[in-house]
N, C-alpha and C. Protein backbone atom coordinates (compact mmCIF):
# COMPACT_ATOMS: atom_id res chain seq x y z
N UNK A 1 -7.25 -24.30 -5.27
CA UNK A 1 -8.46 -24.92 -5.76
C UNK A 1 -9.63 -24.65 -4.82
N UNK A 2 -9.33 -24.71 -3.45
CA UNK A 2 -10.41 -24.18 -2.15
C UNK A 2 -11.79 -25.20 -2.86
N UNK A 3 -12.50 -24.61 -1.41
CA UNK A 3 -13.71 -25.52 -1.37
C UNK A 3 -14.50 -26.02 -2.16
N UNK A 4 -14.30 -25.18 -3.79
CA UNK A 4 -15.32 -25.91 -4.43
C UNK A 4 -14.65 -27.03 -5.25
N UNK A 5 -13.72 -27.25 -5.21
CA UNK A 5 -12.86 -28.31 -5.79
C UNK A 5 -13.45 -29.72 -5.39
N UNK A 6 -13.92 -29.61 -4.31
CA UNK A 6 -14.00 -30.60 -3.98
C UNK A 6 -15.29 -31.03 -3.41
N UNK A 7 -16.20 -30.39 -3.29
CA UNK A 7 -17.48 -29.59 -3.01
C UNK A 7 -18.37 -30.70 -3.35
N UNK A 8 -18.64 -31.61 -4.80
CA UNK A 8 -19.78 -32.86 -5.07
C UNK A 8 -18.63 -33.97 -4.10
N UNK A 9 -17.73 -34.38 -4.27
CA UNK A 9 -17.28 -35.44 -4.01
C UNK A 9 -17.58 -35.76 -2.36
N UNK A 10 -17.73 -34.64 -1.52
CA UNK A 10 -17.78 -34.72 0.01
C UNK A 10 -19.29 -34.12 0.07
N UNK A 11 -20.56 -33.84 -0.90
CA UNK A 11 -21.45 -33.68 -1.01
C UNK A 11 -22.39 -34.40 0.04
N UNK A 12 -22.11 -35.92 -0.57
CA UNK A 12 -22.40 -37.28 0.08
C UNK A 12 -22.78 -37.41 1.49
N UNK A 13 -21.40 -37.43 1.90
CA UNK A 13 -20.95 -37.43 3.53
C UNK A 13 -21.78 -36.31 4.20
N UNK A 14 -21.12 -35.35 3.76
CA UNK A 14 -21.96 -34.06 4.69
C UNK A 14 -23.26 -34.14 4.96
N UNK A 15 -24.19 -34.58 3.82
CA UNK A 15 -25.55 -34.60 4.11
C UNK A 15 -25.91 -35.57 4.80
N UNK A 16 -25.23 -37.10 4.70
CA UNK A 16 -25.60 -38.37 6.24
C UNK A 16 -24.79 -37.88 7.07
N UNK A 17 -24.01 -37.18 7.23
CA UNK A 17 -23.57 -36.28 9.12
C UNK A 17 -24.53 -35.73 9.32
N UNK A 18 -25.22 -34.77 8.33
CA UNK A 18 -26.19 -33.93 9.58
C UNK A 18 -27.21 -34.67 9.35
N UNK A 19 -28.12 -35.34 8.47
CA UNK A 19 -28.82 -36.23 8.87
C UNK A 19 -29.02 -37.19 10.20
N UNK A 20 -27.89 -37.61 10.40
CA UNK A 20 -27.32 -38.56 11.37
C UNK A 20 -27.58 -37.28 12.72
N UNK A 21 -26.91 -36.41 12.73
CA UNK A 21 -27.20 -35.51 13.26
C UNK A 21 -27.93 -35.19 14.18
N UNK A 22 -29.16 -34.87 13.04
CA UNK A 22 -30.59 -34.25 13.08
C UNK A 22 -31.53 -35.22 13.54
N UNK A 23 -31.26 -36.89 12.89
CA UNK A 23 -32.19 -37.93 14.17
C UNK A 23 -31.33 -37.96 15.43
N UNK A 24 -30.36 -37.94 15.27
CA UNK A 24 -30.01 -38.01 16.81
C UNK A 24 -30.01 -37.29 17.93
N UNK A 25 -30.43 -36.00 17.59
CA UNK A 25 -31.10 -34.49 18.25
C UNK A 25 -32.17 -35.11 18.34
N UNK A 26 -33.29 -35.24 17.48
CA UNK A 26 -34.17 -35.59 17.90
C UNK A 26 -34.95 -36.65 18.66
N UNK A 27 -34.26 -37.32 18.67
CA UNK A 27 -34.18 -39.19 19.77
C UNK A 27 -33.71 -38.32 21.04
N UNK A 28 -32.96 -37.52 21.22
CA UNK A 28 -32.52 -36.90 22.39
C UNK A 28 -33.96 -36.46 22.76
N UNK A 29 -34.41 -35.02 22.19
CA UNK A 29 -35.39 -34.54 22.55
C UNK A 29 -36.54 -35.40 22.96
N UNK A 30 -36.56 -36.48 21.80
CA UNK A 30 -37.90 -37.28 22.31
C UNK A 30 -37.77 -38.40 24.10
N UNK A 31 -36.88 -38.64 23.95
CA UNK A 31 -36.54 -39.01 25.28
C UNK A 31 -36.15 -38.91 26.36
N UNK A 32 -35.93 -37.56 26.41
CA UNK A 32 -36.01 -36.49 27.33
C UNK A 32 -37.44 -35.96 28.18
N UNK A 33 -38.24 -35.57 26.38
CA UNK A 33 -39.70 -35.33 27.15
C UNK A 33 -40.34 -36.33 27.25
N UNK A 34 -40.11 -37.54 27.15
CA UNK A 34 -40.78 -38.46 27.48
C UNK A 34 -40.63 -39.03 29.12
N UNK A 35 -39.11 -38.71 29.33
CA UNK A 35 -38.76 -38.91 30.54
C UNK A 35 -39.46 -38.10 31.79
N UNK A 36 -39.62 -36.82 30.78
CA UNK A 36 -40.13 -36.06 31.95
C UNK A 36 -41.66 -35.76 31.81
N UNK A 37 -42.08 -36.31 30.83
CA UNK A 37 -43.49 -35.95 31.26
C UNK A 37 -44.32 -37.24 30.86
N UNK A 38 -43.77 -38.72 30.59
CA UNK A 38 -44.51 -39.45 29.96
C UNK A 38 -45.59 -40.47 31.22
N UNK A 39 -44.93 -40.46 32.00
CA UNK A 39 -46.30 -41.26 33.26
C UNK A 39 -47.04 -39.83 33.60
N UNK A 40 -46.74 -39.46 33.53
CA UNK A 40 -47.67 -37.85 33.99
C UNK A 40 -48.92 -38.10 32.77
N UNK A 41 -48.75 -38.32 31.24
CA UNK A 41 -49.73 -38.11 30.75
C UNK A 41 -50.49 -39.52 30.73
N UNK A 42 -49.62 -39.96 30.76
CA UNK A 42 -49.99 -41.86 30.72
C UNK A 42 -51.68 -41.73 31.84
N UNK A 43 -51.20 -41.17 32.84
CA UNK A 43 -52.12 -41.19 33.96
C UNK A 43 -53.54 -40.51 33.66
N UNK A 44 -53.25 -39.28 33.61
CA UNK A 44 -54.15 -38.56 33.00
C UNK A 44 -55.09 -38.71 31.62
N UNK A 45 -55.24 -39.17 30.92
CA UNK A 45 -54.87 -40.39 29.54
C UNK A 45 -56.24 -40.98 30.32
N UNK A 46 -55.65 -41.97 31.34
CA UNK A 46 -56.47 -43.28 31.95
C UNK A 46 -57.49 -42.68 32.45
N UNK A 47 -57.37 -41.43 33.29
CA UNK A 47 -58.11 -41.12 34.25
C UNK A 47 -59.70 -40.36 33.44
N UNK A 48 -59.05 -39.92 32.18
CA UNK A 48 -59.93 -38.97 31.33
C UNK A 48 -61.21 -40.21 30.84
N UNK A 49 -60.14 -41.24 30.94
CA UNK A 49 -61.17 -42.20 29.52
C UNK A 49 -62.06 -42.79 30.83
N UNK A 50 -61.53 -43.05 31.74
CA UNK A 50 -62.38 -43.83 32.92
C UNK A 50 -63.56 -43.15 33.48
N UNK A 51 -63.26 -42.05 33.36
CA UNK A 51 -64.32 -41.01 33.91
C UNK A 51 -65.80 -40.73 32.95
């Protein structure tokens, strides 16, 4: 019967895994560069508007 036998029924699932996935890559990424560059702009930010 192979993969398409069964192909709508696990349709479902597959697409909230990589969904699930794909925000959770991206929560990575975002908190990563936030880690590494977020008082850096924070500062610069302040310093622009004060000036």
């Amino acid at each position: 019967m192979g993969i398409h036998y069964d192909y709508k029924s696990t349709k479902g699932n597959k697409l909230m895994e990589k969904q699930a996935k794909r925000e959770r890559k991206l929560a990575e990424k975002k908190a990563k560069r936030l880690a590494k560059e977020g008082p850096e702009k924070r500062r610069t930010y302040i310093k622009t508007i004060r000036s």
